[in-house]
C-alpha atoms as a PDB file:
ATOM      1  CA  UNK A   1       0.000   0.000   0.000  1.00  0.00           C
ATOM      2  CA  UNK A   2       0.858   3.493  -0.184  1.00  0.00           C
ATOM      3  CA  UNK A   3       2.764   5.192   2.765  1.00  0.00           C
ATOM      4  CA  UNK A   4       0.885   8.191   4.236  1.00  0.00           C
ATOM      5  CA  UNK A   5       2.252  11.384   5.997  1.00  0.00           C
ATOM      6  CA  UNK A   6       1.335   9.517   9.317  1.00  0.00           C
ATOM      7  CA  UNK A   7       3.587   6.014   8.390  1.00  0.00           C
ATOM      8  CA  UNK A   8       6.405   8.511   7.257  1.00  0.00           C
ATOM      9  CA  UNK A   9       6.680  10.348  10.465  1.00  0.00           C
ATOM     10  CA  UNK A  10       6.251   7.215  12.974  1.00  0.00           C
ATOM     11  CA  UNK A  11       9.218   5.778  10.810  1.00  0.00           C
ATOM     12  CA  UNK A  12      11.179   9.157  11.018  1.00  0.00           C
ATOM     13  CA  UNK A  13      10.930   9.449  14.756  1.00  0.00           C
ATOM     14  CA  UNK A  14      11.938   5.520  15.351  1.00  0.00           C
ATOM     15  CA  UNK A  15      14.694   5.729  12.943  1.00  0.00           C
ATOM     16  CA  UNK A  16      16.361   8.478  14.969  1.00  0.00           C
ATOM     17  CA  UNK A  17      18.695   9.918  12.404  1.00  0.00           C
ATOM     18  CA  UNK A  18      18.930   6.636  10.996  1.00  0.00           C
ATOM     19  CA  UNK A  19      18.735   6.238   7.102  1.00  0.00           C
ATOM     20  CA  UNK A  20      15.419   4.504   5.617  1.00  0.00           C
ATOM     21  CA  UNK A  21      14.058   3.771   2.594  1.00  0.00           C
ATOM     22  CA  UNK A  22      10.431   3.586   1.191  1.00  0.00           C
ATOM     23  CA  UNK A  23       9.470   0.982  -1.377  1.00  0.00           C
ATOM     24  CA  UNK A  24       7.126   2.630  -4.075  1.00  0.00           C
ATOM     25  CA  UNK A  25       5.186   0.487  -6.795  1.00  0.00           C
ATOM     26  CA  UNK A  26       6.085   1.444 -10.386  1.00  0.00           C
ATOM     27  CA  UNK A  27       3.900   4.278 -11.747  1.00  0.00           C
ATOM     28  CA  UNK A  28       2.211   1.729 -14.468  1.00  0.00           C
ATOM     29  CA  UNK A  29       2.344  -1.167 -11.641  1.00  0.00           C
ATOM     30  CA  UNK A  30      -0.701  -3.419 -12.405  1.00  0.00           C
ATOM     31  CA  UNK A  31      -2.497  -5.070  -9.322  1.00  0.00           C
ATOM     32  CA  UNK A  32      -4.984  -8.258  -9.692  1.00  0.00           C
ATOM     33  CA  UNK A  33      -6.760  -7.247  -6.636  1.00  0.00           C
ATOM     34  CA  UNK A  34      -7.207  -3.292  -5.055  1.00  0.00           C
ATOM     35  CA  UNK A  35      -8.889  -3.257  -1.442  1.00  0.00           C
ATOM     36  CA  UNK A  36      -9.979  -0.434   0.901  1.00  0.00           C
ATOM     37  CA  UNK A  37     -10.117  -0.418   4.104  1.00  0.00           C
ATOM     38  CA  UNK A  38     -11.433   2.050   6.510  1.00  0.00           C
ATOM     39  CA  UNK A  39      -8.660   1.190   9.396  1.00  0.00           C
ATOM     40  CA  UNK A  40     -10.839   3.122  11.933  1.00  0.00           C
ATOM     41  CA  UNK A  41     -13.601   0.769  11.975  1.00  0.00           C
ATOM     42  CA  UNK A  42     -11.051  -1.879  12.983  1.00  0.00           C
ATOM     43  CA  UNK A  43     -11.236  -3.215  16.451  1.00  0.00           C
ATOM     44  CA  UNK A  44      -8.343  -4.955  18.701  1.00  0.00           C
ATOM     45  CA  UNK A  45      -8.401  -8.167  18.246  1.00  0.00           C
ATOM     46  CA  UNK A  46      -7.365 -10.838  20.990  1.00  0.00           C
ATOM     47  CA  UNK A  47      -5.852 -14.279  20.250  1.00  0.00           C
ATOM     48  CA  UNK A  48      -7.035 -17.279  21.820  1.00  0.00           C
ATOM     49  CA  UNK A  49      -7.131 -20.779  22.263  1.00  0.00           C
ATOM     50  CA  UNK A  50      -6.520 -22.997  21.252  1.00  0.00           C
ATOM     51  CA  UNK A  51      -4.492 -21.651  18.475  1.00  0.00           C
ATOM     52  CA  UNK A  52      -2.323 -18.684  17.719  1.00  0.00           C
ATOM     53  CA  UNK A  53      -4.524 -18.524  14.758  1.00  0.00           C
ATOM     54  CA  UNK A  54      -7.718 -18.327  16.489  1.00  0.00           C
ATOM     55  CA  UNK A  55      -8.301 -14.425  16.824  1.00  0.00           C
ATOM     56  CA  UNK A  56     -11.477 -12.591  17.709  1.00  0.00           C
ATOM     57  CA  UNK A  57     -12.393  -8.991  18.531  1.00  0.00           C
ATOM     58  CA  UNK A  58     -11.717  -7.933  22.006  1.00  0.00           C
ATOM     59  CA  UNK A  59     -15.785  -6.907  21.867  1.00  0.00           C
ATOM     60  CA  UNK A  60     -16.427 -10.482  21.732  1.00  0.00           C
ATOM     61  CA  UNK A  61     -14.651 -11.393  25.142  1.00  0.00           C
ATOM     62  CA  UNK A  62     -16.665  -9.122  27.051  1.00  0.00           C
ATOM     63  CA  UNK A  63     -17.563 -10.942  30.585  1.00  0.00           C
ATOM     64  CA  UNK A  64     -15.053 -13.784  29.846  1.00  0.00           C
ATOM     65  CA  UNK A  65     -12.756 -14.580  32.861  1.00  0.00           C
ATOM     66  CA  UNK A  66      -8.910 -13.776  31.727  1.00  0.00           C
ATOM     67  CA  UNK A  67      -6.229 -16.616  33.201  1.00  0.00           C
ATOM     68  CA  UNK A  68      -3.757 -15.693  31.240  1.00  0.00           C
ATOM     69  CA  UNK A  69      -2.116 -13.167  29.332  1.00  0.00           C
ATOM     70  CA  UNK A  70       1.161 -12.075  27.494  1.00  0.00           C
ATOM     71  CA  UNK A  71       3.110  -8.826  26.567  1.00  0.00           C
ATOM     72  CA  UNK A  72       5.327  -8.908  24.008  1.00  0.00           C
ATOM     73  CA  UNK A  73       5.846 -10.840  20.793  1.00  0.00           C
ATOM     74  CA  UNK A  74       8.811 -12.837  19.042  1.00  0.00           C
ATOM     75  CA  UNK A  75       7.892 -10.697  15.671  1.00  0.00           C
ATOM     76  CA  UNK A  76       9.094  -6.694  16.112  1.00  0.00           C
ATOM     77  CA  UNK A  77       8.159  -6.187  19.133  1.00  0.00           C
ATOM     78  CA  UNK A  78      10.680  -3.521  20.882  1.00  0.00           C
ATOM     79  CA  UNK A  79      11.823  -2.260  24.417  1.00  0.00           C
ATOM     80  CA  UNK A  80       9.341   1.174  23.538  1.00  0.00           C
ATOM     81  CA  UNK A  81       6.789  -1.345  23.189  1.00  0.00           C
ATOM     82  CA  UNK A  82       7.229  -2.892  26.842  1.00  0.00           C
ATOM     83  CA  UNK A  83       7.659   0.721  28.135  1.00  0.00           C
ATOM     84  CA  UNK A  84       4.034   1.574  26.989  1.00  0.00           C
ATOM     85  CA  UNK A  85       2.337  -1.070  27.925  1.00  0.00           C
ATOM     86  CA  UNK A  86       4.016  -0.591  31.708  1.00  0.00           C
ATOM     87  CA  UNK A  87       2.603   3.227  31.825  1.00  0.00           C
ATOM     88  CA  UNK A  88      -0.563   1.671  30.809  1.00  0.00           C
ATOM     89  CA  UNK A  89      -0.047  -1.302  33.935  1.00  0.00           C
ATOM     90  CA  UNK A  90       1.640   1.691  36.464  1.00  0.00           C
ATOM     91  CA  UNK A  91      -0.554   1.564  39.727  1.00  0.00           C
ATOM     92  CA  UNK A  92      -2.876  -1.110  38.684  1.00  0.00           C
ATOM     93  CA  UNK A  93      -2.800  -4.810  39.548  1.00  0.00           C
ATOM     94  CA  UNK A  94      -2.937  -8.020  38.080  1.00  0.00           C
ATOM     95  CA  UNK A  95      -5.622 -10.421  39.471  1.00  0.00           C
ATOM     96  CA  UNK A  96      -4.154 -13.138  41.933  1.00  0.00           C
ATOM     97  CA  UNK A  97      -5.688 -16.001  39.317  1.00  0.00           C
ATOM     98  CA  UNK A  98      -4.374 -13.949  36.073  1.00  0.00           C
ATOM     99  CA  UNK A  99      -0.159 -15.573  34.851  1.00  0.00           C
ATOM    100  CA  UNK A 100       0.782 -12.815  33.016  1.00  0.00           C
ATOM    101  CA  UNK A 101       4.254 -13.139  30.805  1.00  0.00           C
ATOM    102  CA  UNK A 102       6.328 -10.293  29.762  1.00  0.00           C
ATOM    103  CA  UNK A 103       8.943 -11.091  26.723  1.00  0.00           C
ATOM    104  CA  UNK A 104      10.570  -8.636  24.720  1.00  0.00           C
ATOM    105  CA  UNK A 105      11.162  -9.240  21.488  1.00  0.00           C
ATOM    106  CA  UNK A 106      14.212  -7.289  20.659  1.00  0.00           C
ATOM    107  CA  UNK A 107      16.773  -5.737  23.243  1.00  0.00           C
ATOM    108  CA  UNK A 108      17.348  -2.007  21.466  1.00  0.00           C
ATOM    109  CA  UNK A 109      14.896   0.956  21.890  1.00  0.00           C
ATOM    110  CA  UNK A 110      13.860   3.193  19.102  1.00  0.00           C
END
């Protein structure tokens, strides 16, 4: 797809000075399939079992008793990542029946 104003600067500020590159499609590029997608009418979505496949919208959970949950992700996840979700966790606690794993997925920082 395209990159927009917004992707450029998110990339800009993580790259830090560091050099990037965008990949552009060839002006007479031909496509056998062209999709939009309104991204603001997308929900989170929440894996779960049995399957790392098996994903649903977090609307669907509603009421459903959590035993377990993770942070982090062995695909691109980054210490900035961890940091937000702990300001998000600061002064709040986990239940006593919740496991919750942290793992980050990569040890630099943007």
């Amino acid at each position: 797809m395209q990159v927009d104003e917004t992707a450029l600067d998110y990339v800009s500020q993580r790259a830090a000075g560091r050099p990037y590159f965008v990949f552009e499609a060839d002006p007479d590029a031909q496509y056998s399939f062209r999709a939009t997608y309104d991204l603001q009418a997308l929900s989170p979505m929440v894996t779960v079992p049995p399957g790392m496949n098996t994903v649903v919208g977090v609307e669907e959970l509603r009421g459903t008793r959590v035993d377990q949950a993770t942070i982090g992700s062995c695909a691109s996840n980054r210490l900035d990542d961890l940091r937000a979700a702990a300001a998000i966790l600061k002064g709040r606690r986990i239940s006593r029946h919740v496991t919750m794993y942290i793992s980050p997925g990569s040890p630099l920082s943007a």
